[in-house]
C-alpha atoms as a PDB file:
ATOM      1  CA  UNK A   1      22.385  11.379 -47.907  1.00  0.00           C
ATOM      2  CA  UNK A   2      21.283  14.048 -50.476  1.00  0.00           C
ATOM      3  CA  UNK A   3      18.803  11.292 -52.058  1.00  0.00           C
ATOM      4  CA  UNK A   4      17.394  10.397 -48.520  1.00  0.00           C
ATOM      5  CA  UNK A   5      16.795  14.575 -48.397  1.00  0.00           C
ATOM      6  CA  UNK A   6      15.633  14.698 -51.734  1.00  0.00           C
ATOM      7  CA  UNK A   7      12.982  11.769 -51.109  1.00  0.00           C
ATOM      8  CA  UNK A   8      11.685  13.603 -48.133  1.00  0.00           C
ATOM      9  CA  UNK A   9      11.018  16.239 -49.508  1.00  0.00           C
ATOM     10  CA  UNK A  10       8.839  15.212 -52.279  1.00  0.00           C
ATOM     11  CA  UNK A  11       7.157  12.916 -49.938  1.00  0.00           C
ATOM     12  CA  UNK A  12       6.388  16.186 -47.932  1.00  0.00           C
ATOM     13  CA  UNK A  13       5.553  18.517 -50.962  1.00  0.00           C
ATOM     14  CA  UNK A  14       3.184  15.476 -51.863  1.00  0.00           C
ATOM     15  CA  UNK A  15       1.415  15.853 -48.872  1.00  0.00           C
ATOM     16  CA  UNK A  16       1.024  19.443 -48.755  1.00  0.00           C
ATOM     17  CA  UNK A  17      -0.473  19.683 -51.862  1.00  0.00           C
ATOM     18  CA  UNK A  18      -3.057  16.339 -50.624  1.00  0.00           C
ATOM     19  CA  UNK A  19      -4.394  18.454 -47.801  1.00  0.00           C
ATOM     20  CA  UNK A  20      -4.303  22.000 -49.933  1.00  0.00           C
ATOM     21  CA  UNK A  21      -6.482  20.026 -52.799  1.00  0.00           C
ATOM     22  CA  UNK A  22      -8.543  18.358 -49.987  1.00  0.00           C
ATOM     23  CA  UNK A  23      -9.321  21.394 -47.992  1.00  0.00           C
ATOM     24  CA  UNK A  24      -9.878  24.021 -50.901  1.00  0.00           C
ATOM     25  CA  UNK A  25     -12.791  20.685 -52.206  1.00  0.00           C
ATOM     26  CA  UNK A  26     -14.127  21.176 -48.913  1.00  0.00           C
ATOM     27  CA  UNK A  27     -14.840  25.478 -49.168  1.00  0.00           C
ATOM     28  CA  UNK A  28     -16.378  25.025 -52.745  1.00  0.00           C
ATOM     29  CA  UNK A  29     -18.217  22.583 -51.847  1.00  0.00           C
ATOM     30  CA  UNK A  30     -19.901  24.034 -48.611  1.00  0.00           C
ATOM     31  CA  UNK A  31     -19.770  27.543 -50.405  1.00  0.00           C
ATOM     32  CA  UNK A  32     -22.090  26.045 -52.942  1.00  0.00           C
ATOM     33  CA  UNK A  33     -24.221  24.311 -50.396  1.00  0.00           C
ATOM     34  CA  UNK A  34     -24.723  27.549 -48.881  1.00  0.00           C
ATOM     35  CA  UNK A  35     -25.368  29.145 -51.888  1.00  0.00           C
ATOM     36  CA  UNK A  36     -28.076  26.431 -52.782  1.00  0.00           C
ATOM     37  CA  UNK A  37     -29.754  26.826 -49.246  1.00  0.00           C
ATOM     38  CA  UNK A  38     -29.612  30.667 -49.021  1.00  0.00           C
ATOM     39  CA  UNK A  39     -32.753  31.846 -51.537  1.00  0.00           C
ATOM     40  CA  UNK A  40     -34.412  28.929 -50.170  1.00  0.00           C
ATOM     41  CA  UNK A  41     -33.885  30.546 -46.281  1.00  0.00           C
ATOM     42  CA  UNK A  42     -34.807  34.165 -47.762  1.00  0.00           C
ATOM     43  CA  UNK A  43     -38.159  32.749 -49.187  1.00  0.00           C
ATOM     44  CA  UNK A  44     -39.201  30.902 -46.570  1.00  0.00           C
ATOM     45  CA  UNK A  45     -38.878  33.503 -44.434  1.00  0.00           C
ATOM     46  CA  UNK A  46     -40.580  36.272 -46.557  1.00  0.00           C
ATOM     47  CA  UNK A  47     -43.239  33.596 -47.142  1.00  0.00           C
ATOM     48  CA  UNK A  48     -43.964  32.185 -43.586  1.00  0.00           C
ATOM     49  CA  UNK A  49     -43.291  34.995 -41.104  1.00  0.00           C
ATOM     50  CA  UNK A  50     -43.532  38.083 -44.078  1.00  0.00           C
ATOM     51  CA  UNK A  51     -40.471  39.326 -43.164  1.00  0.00           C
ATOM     52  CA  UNK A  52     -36.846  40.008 -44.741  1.00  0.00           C
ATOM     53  CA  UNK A  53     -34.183  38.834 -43.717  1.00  0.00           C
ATOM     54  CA  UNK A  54     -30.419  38.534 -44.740  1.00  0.00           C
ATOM     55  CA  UNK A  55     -28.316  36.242 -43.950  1.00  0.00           C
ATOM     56  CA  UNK A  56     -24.423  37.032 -42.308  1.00  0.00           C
ATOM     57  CA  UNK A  57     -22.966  33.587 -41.272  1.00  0.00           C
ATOM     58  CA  UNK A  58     -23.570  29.380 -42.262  1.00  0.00           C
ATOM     59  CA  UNK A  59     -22.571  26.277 -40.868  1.00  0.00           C
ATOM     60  CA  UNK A  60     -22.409  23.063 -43.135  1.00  0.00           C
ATOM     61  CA  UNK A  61     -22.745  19.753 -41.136  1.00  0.00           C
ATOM     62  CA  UNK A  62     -20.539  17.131 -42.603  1.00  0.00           C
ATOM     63  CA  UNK A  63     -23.030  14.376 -44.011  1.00  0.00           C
ATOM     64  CA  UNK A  64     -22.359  11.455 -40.942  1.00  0.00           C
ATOM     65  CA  UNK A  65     -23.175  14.034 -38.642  1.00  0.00           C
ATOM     66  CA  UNK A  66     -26.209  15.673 -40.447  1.00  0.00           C
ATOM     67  CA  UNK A  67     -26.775  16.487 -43.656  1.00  0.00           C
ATOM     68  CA  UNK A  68     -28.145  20.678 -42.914  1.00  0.00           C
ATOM     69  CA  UNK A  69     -26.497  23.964 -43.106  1.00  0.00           C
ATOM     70  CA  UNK A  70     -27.722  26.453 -40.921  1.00  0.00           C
ATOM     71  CA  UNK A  71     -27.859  29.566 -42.014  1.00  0.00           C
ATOM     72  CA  UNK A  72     -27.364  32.804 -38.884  1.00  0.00           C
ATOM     73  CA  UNK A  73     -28.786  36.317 -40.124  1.00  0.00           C
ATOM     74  CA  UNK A  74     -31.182  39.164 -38.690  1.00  0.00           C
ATOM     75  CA  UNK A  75     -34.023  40.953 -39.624  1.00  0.00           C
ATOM     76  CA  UNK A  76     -33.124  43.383 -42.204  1.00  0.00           C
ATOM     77  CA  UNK A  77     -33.309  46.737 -40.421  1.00  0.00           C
ATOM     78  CA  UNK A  78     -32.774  45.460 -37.048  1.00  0.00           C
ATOM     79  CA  UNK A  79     -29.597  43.670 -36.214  1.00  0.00           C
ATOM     80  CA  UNK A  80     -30.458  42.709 -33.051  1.00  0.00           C
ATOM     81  CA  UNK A  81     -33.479  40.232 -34.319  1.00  0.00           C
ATOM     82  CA  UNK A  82     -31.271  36.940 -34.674  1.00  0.00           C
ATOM     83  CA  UNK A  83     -32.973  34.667 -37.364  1.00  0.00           C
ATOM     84  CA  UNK A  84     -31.435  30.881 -38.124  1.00  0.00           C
ATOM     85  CA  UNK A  85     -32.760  28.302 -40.159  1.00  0.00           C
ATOM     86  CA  UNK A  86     -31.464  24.754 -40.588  1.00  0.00           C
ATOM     87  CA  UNK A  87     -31.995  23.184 -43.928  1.00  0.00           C
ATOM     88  CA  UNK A  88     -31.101  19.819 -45.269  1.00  0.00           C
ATOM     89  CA  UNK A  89     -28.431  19.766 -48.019  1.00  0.00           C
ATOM     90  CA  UNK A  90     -29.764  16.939 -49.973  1.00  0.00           C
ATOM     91  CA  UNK A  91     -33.344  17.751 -50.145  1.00  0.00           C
ATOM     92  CA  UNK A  92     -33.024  21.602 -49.591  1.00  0.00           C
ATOM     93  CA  UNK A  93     -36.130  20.894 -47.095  1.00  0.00           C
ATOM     94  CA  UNK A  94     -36.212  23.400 -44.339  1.00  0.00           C
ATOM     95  CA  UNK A  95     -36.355  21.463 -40.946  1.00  0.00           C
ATOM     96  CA  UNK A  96     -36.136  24.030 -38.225  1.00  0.00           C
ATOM     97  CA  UNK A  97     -36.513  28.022 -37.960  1.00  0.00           C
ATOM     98  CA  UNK A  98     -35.384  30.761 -34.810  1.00  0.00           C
ATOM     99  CA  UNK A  99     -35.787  33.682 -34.162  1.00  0.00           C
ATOM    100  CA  UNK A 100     -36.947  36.116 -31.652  1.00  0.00           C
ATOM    101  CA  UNK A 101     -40.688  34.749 -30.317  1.00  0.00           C
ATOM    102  CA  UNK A 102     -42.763  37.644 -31.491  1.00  0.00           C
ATOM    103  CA  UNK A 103     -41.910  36.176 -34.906  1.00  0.00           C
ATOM    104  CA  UNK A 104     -41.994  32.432 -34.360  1.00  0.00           C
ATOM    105  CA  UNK A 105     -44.594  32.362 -32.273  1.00  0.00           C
ATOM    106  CA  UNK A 106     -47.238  34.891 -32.508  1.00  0.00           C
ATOM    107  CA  UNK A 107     -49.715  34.917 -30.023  1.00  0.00           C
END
């Protein structure tokens, strides 16, 4: 009885540690992403629209999905100018840029 306990448990600690390893992979991985695709967001922006911005929140797509992170931010000095830009992860190519339509699209 003590053996069948014992067995169990390691097959549980096993498993625990699986999914910790996994899942702690997974945040550096995506953190680096992000950090990859952030200067790349900041530039574009300064360069296209001539405007800062800064950045507050990212989403990484897993790669069978799509391959982008989207970064969520504001115009520095004005919180209430939501900015995003999606950029993919394995060329670092933006592919799509929001924000409020004064800045987008200027008439």
């Amino acid at each position: 009885m003590i053996s069948k306990v014992r067995i169990l448990l390691i097959i549980l600690s096993t498993f625990i540690l699986l999914v910790g390893g996994c899942t702690i992979t997974y945040h550096v991985k995506n953190n680096n992403i992000v950090k990859k695709a952030t200067p790349i967001g900041l530039e574009y922006f300064k360069k296209e629209y001539n405007v800062d911005v800064e950045f507050t929140d990212s989403q990484v797509f897993a790669g069978y999905v799509s391959s982008k992170v989207v970064l969520y931010g504001h115009i520095k000095g004005d919180g209430n100018e939501a900015i995003k830009i999606a950029i993919n992860y394995n060329t670092y190519e933006v592919k799509y840029v929001g924000g409020p339509e004064w800045l987008i699209h200027p008439e």
